[in-house]
PDB file of N, CA and C in Angstrom:
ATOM      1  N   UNK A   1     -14.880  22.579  23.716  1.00  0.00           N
ATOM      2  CA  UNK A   1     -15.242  23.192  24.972  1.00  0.00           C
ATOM      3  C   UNK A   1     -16.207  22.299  25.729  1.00  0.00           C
ATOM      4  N   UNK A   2     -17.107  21.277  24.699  1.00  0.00           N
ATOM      5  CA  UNK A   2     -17.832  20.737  25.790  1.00  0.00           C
ATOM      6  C   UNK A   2     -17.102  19.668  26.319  1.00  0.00           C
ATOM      7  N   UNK A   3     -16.027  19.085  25.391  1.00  0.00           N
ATOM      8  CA  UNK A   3     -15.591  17.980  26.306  1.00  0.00           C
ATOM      9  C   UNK A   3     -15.060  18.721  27.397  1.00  0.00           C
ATOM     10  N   UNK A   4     -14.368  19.700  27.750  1.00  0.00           N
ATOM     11  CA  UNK A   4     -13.743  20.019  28.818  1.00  0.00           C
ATOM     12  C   UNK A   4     -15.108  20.671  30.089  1.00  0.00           C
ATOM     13  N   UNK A   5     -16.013  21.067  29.172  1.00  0.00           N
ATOM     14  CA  UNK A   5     -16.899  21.125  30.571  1.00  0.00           C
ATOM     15  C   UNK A   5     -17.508  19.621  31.369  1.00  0.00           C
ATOM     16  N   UNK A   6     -17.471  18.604  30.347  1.00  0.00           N
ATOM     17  CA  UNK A   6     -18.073  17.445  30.602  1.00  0.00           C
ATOM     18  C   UNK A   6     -16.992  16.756  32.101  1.00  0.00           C
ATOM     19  N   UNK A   7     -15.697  17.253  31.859  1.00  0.00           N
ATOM     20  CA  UNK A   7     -14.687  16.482  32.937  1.00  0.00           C
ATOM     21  C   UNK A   7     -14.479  17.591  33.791  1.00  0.00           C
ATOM     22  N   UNK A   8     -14.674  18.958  33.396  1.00  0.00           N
ATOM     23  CA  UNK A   8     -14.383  20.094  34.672  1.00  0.00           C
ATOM     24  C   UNK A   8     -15.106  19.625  36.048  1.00  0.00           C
ATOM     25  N   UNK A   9     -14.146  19.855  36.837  1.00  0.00           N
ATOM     26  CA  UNK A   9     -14.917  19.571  38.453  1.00  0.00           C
ATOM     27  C   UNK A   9     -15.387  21.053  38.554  1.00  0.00           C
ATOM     28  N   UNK A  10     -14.420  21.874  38.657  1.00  0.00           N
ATOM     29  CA  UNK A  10     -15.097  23.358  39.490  1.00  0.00           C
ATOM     30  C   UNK A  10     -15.305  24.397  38.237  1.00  0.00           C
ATOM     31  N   UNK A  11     -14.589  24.424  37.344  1.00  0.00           N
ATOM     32  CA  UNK A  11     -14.648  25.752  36.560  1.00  0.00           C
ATOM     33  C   UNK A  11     -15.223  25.403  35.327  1.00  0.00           C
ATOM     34  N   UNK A  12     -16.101  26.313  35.108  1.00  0.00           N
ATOM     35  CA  UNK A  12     -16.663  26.176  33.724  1.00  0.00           C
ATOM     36  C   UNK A  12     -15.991  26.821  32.446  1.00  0.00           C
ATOM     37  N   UNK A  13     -16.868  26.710  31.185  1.00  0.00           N
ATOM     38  CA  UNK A  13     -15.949  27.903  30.346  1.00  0.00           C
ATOM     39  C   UNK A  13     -16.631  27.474  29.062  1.00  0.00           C
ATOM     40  N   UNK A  14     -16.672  28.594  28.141  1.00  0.00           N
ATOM     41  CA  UNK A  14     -17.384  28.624  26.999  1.00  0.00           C
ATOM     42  C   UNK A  14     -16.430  29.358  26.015  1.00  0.00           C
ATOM     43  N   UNK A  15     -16.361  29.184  24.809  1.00  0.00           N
ATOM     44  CA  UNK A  15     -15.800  30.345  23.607  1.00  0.00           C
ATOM     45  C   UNK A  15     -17.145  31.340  22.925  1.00  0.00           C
ATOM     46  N   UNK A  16     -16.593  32.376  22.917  1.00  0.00           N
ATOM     47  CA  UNK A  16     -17.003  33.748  22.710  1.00  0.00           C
ATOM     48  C   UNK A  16     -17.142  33.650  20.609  1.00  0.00           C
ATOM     49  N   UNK A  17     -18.363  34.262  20.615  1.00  0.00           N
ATOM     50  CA  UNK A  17     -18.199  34.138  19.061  1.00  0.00           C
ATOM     51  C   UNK A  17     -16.943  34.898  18.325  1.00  0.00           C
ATOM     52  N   UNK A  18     -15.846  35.565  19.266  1.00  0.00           N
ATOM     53  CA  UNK A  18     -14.680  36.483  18.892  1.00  0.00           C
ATOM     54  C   UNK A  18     -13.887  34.689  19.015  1.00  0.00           C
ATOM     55  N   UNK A  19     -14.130  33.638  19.052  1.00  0.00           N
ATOM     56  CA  UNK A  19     -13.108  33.405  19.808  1.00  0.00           C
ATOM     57  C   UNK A  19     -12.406  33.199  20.873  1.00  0.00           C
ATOM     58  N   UNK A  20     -12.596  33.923  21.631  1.00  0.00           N
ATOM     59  CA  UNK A  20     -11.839  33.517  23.349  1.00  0.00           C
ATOM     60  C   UNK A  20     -12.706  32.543  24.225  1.00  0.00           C
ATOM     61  N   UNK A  21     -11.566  32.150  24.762  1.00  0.00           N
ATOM     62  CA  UNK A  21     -12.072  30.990  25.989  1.00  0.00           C
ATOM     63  C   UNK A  21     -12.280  32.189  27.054  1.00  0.00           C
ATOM     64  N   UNK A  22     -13.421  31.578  27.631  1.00  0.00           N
ATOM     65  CA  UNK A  22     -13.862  32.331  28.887  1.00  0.00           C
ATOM     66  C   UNK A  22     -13.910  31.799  29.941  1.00  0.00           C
ATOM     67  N   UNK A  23     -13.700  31.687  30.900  1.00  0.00           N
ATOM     68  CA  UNK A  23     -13.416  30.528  32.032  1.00  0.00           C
ATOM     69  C   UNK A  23     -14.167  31.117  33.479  1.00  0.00           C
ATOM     70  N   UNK A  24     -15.206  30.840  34.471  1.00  0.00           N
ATOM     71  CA  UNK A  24     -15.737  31.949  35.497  1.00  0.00           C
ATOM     72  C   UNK A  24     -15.689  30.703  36.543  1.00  0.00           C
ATOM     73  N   UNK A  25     -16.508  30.412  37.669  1.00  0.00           N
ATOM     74  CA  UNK A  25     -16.369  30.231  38.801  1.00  0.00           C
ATOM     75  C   UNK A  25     -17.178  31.021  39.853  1.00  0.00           C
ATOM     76  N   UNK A  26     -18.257  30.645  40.616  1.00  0.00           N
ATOM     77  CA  UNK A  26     -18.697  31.639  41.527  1.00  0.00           C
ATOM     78  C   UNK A  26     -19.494  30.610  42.409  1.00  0.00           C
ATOM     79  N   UNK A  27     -18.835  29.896  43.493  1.00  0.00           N
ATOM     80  CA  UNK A  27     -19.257  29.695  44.482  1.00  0.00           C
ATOM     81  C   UNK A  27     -18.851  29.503  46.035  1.00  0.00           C
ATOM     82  N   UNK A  28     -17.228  30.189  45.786  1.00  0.00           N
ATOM     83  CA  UNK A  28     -17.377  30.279  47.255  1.00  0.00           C
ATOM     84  C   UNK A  28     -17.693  31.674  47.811  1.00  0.00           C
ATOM     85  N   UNK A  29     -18.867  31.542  48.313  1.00  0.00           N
ATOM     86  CA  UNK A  29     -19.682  32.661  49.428  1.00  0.00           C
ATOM     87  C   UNK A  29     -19.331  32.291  51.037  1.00  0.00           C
ATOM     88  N   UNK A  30     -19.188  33.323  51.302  1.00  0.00           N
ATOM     89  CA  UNK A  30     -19.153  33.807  52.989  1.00  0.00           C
ATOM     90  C   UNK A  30     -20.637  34.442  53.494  1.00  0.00           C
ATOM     91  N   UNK A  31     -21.583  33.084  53.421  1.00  0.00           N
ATOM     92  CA  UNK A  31     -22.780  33.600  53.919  1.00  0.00           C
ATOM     93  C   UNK A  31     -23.534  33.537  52.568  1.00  0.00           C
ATOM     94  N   UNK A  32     -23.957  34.972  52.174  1.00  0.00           N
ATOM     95  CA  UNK A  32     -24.818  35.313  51.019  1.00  0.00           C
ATOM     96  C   UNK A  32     -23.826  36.098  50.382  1.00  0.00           C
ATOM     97  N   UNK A  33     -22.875  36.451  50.553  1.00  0.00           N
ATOM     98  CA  UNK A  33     -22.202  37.370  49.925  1.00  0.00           C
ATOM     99  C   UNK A  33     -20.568  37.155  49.655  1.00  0.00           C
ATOM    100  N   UNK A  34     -19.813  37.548  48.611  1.00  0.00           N
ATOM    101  CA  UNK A  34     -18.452  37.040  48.479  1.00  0.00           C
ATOM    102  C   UNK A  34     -18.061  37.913  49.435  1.00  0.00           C
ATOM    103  N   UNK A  35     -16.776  36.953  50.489  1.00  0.00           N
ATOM    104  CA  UNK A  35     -15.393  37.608  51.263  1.00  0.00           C
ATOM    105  C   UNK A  35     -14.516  37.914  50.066  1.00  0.00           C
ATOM    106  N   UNK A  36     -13.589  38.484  50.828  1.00  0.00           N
ATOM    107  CA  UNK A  36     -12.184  39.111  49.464  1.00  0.00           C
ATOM    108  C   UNK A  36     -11.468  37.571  50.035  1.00  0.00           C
ATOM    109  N   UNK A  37     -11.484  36.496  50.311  1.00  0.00           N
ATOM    110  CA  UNK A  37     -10.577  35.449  50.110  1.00  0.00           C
ATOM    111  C   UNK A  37     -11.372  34.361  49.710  1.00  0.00           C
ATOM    112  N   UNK A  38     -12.465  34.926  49.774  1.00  0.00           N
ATOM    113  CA  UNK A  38     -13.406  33.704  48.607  1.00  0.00           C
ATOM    114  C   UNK A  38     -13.221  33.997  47.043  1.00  0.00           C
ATOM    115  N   UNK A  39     -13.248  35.095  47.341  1.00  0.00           N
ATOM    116  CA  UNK A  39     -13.012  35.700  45.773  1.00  0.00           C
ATOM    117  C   UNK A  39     -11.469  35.499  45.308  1.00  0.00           C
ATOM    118  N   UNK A  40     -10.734  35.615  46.060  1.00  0.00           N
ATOM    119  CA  UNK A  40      -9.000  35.240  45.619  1.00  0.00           C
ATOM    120  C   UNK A  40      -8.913  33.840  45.486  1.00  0.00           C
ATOM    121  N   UNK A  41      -9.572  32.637  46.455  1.00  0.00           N
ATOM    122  CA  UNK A  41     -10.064  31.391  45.982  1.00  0.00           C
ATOM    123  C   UNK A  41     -10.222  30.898  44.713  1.00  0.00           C
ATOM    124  N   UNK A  42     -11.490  31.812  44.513  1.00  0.00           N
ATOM    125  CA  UNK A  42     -12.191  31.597  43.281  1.00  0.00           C
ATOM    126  C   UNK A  42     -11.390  31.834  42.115  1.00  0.00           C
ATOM    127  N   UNK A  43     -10.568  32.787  41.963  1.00  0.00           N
ATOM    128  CA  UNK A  43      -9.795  33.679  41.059  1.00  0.00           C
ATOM    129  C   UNK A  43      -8.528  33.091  40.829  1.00  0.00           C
ATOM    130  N   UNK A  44      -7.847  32.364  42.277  1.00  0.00           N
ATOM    131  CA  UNK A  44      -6.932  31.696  41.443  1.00  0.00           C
ATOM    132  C   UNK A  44      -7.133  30.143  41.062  1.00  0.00           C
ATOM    133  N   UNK A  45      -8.677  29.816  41.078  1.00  0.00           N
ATOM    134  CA  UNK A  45      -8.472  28.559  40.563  1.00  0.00           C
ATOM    135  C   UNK A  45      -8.806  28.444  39.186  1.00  0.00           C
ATOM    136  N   UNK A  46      -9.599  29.932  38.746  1.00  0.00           N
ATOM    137  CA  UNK A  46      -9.799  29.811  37.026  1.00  0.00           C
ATOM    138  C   UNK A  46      -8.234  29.982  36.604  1.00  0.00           C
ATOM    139  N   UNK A  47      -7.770  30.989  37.109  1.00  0.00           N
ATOM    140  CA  UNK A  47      -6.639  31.011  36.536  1.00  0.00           C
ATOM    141  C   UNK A  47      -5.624  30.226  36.280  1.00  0.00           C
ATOM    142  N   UNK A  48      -5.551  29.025  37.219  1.00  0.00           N
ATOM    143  CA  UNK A  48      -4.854  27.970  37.237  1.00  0.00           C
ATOM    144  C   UNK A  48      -5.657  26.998  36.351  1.00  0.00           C
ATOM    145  N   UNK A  49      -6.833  26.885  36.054  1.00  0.00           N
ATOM    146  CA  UNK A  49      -7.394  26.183  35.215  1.00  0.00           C
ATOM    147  C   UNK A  49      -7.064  26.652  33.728  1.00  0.00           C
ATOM    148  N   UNK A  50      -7.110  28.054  33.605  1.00  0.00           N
ATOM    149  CA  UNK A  50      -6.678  28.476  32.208  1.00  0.00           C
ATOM    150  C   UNK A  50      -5.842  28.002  31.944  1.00  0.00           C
ATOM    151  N   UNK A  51      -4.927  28.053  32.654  1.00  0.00           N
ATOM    152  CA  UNK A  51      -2.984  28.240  32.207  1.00  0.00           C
ATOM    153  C   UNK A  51      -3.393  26.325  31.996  1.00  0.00           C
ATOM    154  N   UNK A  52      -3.917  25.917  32.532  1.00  0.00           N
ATOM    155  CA  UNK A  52      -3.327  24.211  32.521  1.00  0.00           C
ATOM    156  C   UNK A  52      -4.113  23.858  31.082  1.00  0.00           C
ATOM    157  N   UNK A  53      -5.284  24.166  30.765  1.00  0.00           N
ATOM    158  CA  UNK A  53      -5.985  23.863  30.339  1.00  0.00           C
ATOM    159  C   UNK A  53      -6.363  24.452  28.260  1.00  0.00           C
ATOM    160  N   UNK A  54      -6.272  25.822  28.365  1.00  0.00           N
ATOM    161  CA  UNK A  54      -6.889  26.857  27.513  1.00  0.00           C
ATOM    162  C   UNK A  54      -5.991  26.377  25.784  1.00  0.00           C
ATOM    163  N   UNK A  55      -4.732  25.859  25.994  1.00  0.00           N
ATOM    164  CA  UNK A  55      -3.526  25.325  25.203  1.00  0.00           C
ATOM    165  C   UNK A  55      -4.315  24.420  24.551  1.00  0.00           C
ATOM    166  N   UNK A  56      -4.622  23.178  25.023  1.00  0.00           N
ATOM    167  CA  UNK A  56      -5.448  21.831  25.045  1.00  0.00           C
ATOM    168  C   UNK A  56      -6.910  22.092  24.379  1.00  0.00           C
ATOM    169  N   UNK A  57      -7.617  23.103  24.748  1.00  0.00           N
ATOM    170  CA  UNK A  57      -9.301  23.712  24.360  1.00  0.00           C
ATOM    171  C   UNK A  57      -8.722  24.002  22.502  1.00  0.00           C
ATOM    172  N   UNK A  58      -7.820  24.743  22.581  1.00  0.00           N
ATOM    173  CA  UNK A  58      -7.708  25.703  20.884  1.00  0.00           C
ATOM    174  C   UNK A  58      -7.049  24.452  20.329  1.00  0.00           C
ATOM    175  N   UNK A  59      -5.910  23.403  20.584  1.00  0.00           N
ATOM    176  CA  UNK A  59      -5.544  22.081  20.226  1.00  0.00           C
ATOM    177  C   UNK A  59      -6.689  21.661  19.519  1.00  0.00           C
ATOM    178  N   UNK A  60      -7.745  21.127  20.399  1.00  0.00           N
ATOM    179  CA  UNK A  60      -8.645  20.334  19.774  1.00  0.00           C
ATOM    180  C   UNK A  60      -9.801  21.106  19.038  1.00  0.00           C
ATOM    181  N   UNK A  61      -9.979  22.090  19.113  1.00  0.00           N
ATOM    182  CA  UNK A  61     -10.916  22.706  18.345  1.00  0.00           C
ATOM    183  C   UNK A  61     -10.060  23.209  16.949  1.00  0.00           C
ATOM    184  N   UNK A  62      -8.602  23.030  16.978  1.00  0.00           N
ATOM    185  CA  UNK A  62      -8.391  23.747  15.758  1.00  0.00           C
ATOM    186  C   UNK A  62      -8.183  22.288  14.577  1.00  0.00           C
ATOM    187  N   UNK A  63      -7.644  21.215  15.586  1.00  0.00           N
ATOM    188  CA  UNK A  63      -7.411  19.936  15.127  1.00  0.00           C
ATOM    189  C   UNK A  63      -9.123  19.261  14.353  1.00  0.00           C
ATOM    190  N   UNK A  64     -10.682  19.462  14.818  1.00  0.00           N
ATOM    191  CA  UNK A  64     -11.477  19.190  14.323  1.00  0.00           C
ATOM    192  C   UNK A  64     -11.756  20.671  12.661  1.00  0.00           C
ATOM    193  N   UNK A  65     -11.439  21.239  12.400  1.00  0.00           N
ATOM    194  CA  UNK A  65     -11.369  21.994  11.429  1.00  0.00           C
ATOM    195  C   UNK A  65     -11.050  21.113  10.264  1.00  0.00           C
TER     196      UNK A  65
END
């Protein structure tokens, strides 16, 4: 997980002591406060980061075991 935070441009992400990748994002604001298309922004770029990414995170963490 840290190599992938070390090369992430926008999205971060940590594993959960259960296990799961967690992936968040929170900076596009409209002012001081989130718009609903900052937030759909925001939302589909973790998600697109998961899907590309989350495969590759459990790869190498299961491969150092």
């Amino acid at each position: 997980m840290n190599k992938y935070n070390l090369r992430a441009q926008v999205v971060s992400g940590c594993i959960s002591r259960e296990g799961d990748i967690i992936f968040w994002l929170g900076r596009n604001t409209d002012g001081n406060a989130f718009s609903e298309q900052a937030f759909a922004m925001d939302l589909d770029m973790v998600f697109k980061e998961a899907d590309e990414e989350i495969a590759q995170i459990y790869k190498q963490s299961l491969s150092n075991i």
